[in-house]
Protein backbone atom coordinates (compact mmCIF):
# COMPACT_ATOMS: atom_id res chain seq x y z
CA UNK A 1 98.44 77.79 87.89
CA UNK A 2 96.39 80.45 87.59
CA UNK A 3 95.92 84.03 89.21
CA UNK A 4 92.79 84.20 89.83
CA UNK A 5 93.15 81.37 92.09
CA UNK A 6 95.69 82.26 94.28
CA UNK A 7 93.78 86.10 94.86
CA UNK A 8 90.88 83.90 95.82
CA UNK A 9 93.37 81.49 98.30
CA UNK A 10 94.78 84.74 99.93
CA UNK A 11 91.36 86.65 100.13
CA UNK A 12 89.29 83.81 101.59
CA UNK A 13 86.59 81.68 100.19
CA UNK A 14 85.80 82.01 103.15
CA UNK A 15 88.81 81.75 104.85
CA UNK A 16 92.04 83.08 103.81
CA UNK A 17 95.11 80.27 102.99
CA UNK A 18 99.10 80.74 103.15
CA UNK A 19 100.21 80.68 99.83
CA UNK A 20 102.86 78.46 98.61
CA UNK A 21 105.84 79.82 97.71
CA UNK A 22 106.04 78.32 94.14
CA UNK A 23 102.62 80.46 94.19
CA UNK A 24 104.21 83.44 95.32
CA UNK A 25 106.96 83.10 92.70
CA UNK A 26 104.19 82.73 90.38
CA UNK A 27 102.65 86.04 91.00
CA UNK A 28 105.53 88.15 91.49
CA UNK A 29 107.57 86.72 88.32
CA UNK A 30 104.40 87.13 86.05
CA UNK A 31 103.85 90.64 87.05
CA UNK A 32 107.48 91.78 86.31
CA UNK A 33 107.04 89.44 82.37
CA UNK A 34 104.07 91.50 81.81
CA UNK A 35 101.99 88.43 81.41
CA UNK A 36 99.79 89.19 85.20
CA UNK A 37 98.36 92.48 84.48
CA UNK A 38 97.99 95.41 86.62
CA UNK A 39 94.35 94.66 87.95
CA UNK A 40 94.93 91.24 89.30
CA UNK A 41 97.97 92.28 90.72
CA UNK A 42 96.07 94.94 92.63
CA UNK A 43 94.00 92.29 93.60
CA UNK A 44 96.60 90.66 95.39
CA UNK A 45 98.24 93.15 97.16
CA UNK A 46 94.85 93.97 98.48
CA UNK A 47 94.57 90.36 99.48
CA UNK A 48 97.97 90.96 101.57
CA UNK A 49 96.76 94.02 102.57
CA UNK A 50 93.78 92.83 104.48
CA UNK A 51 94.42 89.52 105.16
CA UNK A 52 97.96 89.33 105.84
CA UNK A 53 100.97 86.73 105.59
CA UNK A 54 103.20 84.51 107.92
CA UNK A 55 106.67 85.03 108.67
CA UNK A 56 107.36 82.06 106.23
CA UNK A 57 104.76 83.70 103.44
CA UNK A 58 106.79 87.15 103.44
CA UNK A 59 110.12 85.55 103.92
CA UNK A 60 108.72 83.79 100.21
CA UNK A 61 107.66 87.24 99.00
CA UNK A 62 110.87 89.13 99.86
CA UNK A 63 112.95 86.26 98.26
CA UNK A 64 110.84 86.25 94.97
CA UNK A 65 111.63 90.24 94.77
CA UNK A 66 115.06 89.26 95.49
CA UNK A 67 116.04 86.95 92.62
CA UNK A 68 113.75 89.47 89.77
CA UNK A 69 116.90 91.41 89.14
CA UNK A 70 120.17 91.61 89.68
CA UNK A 71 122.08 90.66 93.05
CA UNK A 72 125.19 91.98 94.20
CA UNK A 73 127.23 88.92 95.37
CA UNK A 74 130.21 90.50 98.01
CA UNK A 75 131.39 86.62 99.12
CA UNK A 76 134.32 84.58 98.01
CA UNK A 77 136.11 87.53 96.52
CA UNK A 78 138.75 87.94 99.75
CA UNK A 79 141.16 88.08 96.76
CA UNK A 80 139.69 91.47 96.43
CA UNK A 81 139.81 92.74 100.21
CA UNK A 82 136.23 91.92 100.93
CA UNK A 83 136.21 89.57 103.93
CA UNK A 84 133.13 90.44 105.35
CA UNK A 85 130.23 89.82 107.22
CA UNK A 86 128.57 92.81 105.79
CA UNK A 87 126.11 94.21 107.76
CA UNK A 88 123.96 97.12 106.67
CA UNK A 89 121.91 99.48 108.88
CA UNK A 90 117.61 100.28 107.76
CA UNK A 91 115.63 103.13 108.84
CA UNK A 92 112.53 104.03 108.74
CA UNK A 93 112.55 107.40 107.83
CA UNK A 94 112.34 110.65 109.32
CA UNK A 95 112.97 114.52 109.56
CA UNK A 96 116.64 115.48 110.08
CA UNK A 97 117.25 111.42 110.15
CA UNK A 98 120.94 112.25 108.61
CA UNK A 99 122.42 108.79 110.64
CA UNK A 100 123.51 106.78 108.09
CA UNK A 101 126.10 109.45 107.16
CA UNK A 102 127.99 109.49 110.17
CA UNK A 103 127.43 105.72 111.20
CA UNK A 104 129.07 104.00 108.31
CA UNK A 105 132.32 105.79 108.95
CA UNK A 106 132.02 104.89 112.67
CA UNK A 107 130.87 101.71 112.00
CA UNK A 108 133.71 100.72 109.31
CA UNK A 109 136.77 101.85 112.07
CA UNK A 110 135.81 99.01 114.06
CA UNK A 111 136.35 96.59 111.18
CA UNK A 112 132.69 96.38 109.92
CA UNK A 113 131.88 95.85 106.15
CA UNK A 114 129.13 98.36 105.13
CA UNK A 115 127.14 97.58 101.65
CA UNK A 116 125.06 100.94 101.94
CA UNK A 117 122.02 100.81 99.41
CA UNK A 118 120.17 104.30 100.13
CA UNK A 119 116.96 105.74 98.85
CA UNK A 120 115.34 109.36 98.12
CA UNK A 121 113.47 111.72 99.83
CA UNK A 122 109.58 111.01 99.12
CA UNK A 123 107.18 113.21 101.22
CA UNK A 124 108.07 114.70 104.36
CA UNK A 125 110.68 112.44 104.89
CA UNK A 126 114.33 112.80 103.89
CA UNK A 127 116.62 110.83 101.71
CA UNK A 128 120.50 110.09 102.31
CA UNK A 129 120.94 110.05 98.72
CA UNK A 130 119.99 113.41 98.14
CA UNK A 131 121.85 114.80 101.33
CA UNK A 132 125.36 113.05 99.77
CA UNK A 133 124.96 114.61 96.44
CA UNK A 134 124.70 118.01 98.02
CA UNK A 135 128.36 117.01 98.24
CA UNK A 136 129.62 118.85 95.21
CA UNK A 137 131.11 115.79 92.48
CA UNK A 138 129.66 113.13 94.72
CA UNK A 139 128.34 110.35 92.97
CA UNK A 140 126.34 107.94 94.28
CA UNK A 141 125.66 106.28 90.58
CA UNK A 142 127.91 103.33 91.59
CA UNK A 143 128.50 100.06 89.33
CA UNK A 144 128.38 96.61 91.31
CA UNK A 145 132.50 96.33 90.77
CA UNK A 146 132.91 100.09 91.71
CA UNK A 147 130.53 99.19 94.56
CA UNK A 148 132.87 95.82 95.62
CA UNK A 149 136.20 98.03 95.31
CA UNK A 150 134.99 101.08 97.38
CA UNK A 151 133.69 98.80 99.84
CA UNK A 152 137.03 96.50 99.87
CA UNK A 153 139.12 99.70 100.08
CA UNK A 154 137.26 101.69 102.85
CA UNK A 155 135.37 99.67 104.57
CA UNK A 156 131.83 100.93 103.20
CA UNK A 157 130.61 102.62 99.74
CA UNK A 158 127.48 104.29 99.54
CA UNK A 159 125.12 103.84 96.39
CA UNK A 160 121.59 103.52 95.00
CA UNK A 161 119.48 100.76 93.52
CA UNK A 162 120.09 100.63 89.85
CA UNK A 163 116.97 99.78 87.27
CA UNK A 164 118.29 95.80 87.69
CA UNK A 165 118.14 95.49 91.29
CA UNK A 166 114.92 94.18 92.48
CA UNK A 167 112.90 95.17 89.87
CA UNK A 168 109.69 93.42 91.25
CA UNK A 169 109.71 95.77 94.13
CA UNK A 170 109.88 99.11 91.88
CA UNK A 171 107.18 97.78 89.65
CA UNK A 172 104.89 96.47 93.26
CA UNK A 173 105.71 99.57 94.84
CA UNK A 174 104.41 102.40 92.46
CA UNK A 175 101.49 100.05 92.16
CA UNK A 176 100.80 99.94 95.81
CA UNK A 177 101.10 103.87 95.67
CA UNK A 178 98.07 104.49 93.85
CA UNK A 179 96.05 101.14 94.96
CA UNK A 180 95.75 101.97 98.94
CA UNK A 181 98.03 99.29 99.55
CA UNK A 182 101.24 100.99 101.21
CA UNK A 183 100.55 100.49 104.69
CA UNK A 184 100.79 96.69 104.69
CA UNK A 185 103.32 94.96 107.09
CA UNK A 186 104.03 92.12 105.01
CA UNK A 187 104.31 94.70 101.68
CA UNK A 188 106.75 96.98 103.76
CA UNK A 189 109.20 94.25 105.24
CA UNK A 190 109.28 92.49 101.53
CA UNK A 191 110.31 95.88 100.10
CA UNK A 192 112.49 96.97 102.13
CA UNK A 193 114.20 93.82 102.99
CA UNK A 194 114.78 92.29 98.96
CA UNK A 195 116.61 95.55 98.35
CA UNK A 196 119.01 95.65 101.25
CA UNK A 197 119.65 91.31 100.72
CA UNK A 198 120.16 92.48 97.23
CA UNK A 199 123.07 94.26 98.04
CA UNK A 200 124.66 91.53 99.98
CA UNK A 201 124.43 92.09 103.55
CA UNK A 202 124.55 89.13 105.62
CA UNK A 203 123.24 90.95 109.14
CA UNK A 204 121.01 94.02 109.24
CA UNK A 205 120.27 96.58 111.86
CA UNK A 206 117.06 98.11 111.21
CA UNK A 207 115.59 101.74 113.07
CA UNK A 208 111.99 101.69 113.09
CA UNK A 209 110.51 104.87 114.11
CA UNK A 210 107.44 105.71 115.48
CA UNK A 211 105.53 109.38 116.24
CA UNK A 212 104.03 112.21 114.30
CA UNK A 213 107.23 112.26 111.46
CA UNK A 214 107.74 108.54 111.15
CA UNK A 215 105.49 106.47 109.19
CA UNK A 216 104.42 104.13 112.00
CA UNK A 217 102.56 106.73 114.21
CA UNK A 218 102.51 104.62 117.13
CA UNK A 219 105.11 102.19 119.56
CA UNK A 220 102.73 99.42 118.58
CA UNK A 221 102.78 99.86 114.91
CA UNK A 222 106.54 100.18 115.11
CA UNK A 223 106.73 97.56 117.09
CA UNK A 224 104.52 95.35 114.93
CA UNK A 225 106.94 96.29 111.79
CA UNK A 226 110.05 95.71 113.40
CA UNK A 227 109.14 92.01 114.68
CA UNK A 228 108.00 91.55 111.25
CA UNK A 229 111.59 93.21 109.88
CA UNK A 230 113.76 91.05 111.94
CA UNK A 231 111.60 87.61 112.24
CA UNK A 232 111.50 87.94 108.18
CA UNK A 233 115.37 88.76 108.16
CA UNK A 234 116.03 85.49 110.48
CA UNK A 235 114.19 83.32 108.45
CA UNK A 236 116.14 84.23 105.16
CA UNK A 237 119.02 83.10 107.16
CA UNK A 238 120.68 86.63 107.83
CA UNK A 239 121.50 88.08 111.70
CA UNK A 240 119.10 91.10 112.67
CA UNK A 241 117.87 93.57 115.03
CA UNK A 242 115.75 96.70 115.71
CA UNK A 243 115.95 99.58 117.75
CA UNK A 244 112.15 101.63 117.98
CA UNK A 245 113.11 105.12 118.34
CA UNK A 246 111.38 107.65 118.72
CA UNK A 247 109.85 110.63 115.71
CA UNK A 248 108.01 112.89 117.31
CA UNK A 249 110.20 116.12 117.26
CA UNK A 250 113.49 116.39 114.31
CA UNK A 251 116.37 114.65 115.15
CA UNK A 252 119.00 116.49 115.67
CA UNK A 253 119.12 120.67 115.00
CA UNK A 254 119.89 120.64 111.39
CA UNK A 255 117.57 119.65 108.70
CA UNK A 256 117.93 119.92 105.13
CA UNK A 257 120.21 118.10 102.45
CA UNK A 258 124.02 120.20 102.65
CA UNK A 259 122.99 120.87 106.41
CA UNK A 260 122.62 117.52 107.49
CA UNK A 261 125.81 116.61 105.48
CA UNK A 262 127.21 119.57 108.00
CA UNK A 263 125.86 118.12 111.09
CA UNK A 264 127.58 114.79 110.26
CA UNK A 265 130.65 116.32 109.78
CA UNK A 266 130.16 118.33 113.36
CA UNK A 267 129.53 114.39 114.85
CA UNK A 268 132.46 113.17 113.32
CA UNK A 269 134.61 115.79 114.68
CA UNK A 270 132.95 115.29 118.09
CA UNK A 271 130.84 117.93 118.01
CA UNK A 272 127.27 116.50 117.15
CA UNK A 273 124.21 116.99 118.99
CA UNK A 274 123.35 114.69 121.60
CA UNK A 275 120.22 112.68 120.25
CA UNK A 276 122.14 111.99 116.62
CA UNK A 277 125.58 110.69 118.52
CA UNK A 278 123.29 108.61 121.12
CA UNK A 279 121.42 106.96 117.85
CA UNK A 280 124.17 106.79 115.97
CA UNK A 281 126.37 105.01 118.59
CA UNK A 282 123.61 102.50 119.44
CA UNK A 283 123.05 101.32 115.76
CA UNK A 284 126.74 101.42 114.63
CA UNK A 285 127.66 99.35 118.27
CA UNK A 286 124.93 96.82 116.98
CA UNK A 287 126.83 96.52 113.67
CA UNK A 288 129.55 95.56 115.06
CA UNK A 289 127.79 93.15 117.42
CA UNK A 290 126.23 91.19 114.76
CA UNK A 291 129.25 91.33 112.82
CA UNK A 292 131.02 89.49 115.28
CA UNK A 293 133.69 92.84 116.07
CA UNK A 294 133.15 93.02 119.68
CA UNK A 295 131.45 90.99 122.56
CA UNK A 296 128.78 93.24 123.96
CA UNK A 297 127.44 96.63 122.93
CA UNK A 298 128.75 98.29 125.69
CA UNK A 299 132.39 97.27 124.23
CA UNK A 300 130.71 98.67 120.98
CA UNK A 301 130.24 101.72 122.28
CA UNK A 302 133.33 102.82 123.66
CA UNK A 303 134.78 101.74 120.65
CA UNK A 304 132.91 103.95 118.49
CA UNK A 305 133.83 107.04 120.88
CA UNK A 306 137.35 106.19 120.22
CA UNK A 307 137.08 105.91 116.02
CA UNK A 308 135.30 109.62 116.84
CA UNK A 309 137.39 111.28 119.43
CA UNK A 310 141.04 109.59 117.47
CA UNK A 311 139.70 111.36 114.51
CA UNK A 312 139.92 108.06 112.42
CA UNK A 313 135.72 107.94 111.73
CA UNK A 314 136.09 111.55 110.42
CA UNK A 315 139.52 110.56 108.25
CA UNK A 316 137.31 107.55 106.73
CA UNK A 317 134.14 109.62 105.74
CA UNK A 318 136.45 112.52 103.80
CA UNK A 319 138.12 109.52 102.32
CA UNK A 320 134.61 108.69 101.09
CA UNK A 321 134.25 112.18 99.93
CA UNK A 322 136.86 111.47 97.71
CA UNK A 323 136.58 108.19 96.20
CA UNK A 324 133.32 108.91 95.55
CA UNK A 325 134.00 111.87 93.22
CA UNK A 326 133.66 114.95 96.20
CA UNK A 327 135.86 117.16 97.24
CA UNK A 328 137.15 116.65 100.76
CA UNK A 329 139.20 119.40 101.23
CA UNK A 330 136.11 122.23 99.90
CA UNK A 331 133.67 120.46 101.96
CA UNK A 332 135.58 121.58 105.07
CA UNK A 333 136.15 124.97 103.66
CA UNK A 334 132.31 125.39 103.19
CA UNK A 335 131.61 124.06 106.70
CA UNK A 336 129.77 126.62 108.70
CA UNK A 337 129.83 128.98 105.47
CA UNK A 338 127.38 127.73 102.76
CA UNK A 339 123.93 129.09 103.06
CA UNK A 340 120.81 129.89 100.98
CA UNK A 341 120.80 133.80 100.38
CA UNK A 342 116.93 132.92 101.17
CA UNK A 343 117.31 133.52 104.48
CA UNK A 344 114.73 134.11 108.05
CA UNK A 345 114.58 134.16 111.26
CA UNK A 346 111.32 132.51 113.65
CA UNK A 347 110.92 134.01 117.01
CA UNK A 348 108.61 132.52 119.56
CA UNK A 349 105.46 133.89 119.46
CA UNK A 350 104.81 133.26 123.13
CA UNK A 351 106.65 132.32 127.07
CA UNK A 352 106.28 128.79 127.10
CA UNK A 353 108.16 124.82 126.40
CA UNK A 354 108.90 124.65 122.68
CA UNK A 355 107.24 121.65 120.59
CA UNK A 356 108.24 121.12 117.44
CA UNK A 357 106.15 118.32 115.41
CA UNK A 358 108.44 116.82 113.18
CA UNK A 359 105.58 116.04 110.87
CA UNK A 360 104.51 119.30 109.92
CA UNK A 361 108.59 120.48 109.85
CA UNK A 362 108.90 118.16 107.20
CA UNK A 363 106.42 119.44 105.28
CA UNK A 364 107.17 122.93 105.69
CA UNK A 365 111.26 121.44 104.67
CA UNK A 366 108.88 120.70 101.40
CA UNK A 367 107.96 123.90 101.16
CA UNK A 368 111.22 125.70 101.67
CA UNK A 369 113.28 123.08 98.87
CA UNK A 370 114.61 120.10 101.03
CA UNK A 371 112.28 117.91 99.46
CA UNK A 372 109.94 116.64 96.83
CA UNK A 373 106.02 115.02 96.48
CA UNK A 374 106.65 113.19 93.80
CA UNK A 375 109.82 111.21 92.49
CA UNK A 376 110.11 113.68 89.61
CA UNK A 377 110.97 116.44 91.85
CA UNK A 378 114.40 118.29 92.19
CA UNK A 379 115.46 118.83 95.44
CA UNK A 380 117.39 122.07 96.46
CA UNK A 381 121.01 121.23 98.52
CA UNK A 382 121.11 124.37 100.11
CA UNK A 383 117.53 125.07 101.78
CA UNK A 384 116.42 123.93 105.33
CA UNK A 385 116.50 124.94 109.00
CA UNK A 386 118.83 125.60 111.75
CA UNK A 387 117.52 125.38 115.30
CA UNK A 388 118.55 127.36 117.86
CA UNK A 389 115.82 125.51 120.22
CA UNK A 390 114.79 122.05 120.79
CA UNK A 391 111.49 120.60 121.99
CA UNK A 392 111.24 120.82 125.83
CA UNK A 393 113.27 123.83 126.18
CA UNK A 394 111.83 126.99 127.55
CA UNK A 395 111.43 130.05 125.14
CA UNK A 396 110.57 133.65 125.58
CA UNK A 397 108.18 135.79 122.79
CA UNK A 398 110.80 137.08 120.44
CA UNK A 399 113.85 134.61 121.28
CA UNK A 400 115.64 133.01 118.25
CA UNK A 401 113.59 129.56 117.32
CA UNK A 402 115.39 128.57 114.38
CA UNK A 403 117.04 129.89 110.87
CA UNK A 404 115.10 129.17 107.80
CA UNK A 405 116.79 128.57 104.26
CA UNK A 406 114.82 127.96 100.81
CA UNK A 407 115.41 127.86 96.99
CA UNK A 408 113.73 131.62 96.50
CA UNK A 409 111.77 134.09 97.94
CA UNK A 410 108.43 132.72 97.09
CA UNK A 411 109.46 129.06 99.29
CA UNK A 412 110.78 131.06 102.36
CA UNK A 413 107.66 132.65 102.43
CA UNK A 414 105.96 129.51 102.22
CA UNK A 415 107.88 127.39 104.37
CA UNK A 416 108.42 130.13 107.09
CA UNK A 417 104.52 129.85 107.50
CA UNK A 418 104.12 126.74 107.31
CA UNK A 419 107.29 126.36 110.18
CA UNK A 420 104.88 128.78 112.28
CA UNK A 421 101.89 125.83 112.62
CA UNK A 422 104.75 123.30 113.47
CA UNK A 423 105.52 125.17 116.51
CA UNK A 424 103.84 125.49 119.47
CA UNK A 425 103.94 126.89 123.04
CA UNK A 426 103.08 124.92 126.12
CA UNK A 427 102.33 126.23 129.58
CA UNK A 428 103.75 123.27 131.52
CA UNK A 429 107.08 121.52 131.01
CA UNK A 430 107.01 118.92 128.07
CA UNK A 431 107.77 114.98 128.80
CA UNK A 432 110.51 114.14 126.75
CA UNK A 433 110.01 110.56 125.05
CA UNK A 434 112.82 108.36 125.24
CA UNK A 435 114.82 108.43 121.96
CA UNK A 436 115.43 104.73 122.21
CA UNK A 437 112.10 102.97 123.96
CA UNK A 438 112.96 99.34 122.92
CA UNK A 439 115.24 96.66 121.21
CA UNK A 440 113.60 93.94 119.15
CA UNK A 441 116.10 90.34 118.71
């Protein structure tokens, strides 16, 4: 077998082929030996990228990623108190997209195992990783048996992907960074999907977001990638589903890595804003769905207003806090309290229905410390923004937008600015988008 070949099968000579998966294999093995060099790799993603692949030919992909590293195995180890089916929740990405925090917690009262593999912040686009070590002590550095125990005794553990997890996808990845190749289909739902089968879910619940923050700017991307998500999922033999929702303004009114970790807390004790409780009640009554918990989502949903409102969701997550090396009982005392010293106020410039692009937010977030450009980056826990307003709502010129928080001086300055050019004033009322426009099976 040779490389050169199978670029040539995928590109078309003249017409593209599906590729075997014992060709597949071949690729994606001899790029993580070393022995398929950078160039024809590059090759091949390009291939993908333009020509495309089957549900079958990605399901191949995904599963060749899978077995390059390590896999966590959570079955047959009852002995240990993990019965399962685990069922992990996906998103997208987004600005002020803090869900996973409050969901697993939710999701866990009503007898769901949660395997949670998160990511980083890259771009304008937040990472739960980086919000839960804003969490003074927590550590999200777990082993695969600390993993399995944390998991066994609360119902979910939170964690990152180690160097021996899917190494194939690292490698592909920063490849298709610099080749042009990111905003393949088939690449996306292979990467994304071989990391969170890697971890051992058996169902998955994926958000795929759409607008001017999300990476799929339109319904029929998202809807493209989600199809793609869940048809891939299904024919690796796991359960799955996708809710499109929508990106256009930040979810929620806090953004930023400690203040999102405060705006989960404010869900869990009830208090969250609307959009992030609706989101978070839809995914987490999915989860239990697919984990065969309850009957029908609307049973789902009530049940996750109970694990809130009985205060059990909120006991679970500080319980997390603390077997996770935080500190439960100073979170709560900083609740409300912690700030940047780096601090502004934006009024409206103008009379007229806020819009806020979450786009250019998350940039500005950039700007002000939340986040990073490249993966070498440090992050700052305490900078972000409050809001005070939401999109639709009607402003006059001076009224409180939002609070602004940064590393220093120099960001605020910067990322106040840059907040002024996400904001703008309209002169008739704003249609809202529906934050959940469809469900994909």
């Amino acid at each position: 077998m040779r490389a050169a070949d199978i670029i040539i099968k995928k590109r078309g000579n003249p017409t593209p082929q599906p590729l075997t998966k014992e060709e597949i294999q071949f690729m994606v093995d001899g790029y993580v030996a070393k022995t398929i060099p950078d160039y024809q790799m590059s090759a091949f993603l390009m291939a993908i990228y333009f020509n495309g692949m089957s549900f079958e030919e990605t399901a191949a992909l995904t599963d060749c990623m899978l077995h390059s590293g390590e896999i966590i195995n959570l079955h047959g180890k009852e002995n240990l108190g993990l019965k399962g089916p685990f069922v992990d929740k996906h998103s997208t990405g987004g600005v002020g997209d803090k869900i996973s925090i409050p969901l697993a917690p939710i999701a866990a009262c009503l007898g769901v195992q949660i395997p949670m593999m998160s990511g980083r912040g890259l771009g304008h686009t937040g990472g739960t990783l980086d919000k839960l070590e804003s969490i003074t002590g927590y550590k999200v550095a777990l082993s695969p048996q600390e993993f399995e125990q944390l998991i066994a005794q609360n119902g979910y553990a939170m964690t990152g992907q180690t160097q021996k997890i899917v190494p194939a996808d690292r490698l592909m990845y920063a490849l298709r960074d610099v080749t042009g190749t990111v905003e393949s289909i088939p690449l996306i739902t292979a990467s994304i999907l071989s990391k969170k089968v890697a971890e051992g879910s058996d169902a998955l619940v994926f958000d795929v977001k759409y607008g001017s923050g999300a990476f799929m700017k339109t319904p029929a991307a998202a809807e493209n990638l989600a199809t793609s998500l869940v048809k891939t999922a299904q024919a690796m033999g796991k359960k799955a589903v996708a809710l499109l929702t929508d990106m256009e303004t930040p979810l929620g009114l806090k953004t930023g890595n400690y203040l999102e970790i405060e705006e989960s807390l404010e869900c869990l004790q009830g208090n969250g804003p609307k959009d992030v409780m609706e989101l978070t009640y839809a995914l987490a009554s999915r989860m239990a769905l697919l984990a065969g918990k309850v009957a029908s989502i609307e049973e789902g949903l009530e049940l996750c207003k109970q694990a809130v409102n009985s205060g059990r969701a909120l006991e679970k997550f500080l319980k997390n806090v603390d077997d996770q090396g935080g500190d439960s009982k100073k979170l709560l005392e900083q609740q409300g309290k912690r700030r940047s010293p780096f601090h502004a106020q934006l009024n409206a410039e103008s009379d007229g229905y806020l819009k806020i692009d979450a786009y250019k937010t998350g940039i500005a977030c950039i700007n002000l410390g939340v986040g990073r450009n490249k993966t070498s980056d440090k992050v700052d826990a305490d900078s972000g923004i409050i809001l005070s307003k939401v999109q639709g709502e009607a402003v006059k010129a001076g009224q409180k937008i939002m609070d602004v928080y940064a590393k220093d001086e120099k960001s605020l300055e910067e990322g106040v600015a840059a907040l002024k050019k996400a904001v703008s004033y309209s002169k008739t009322t704003i249609t809202q988008n529906k934050l959940i426009l469809k469900e994909i099976k």
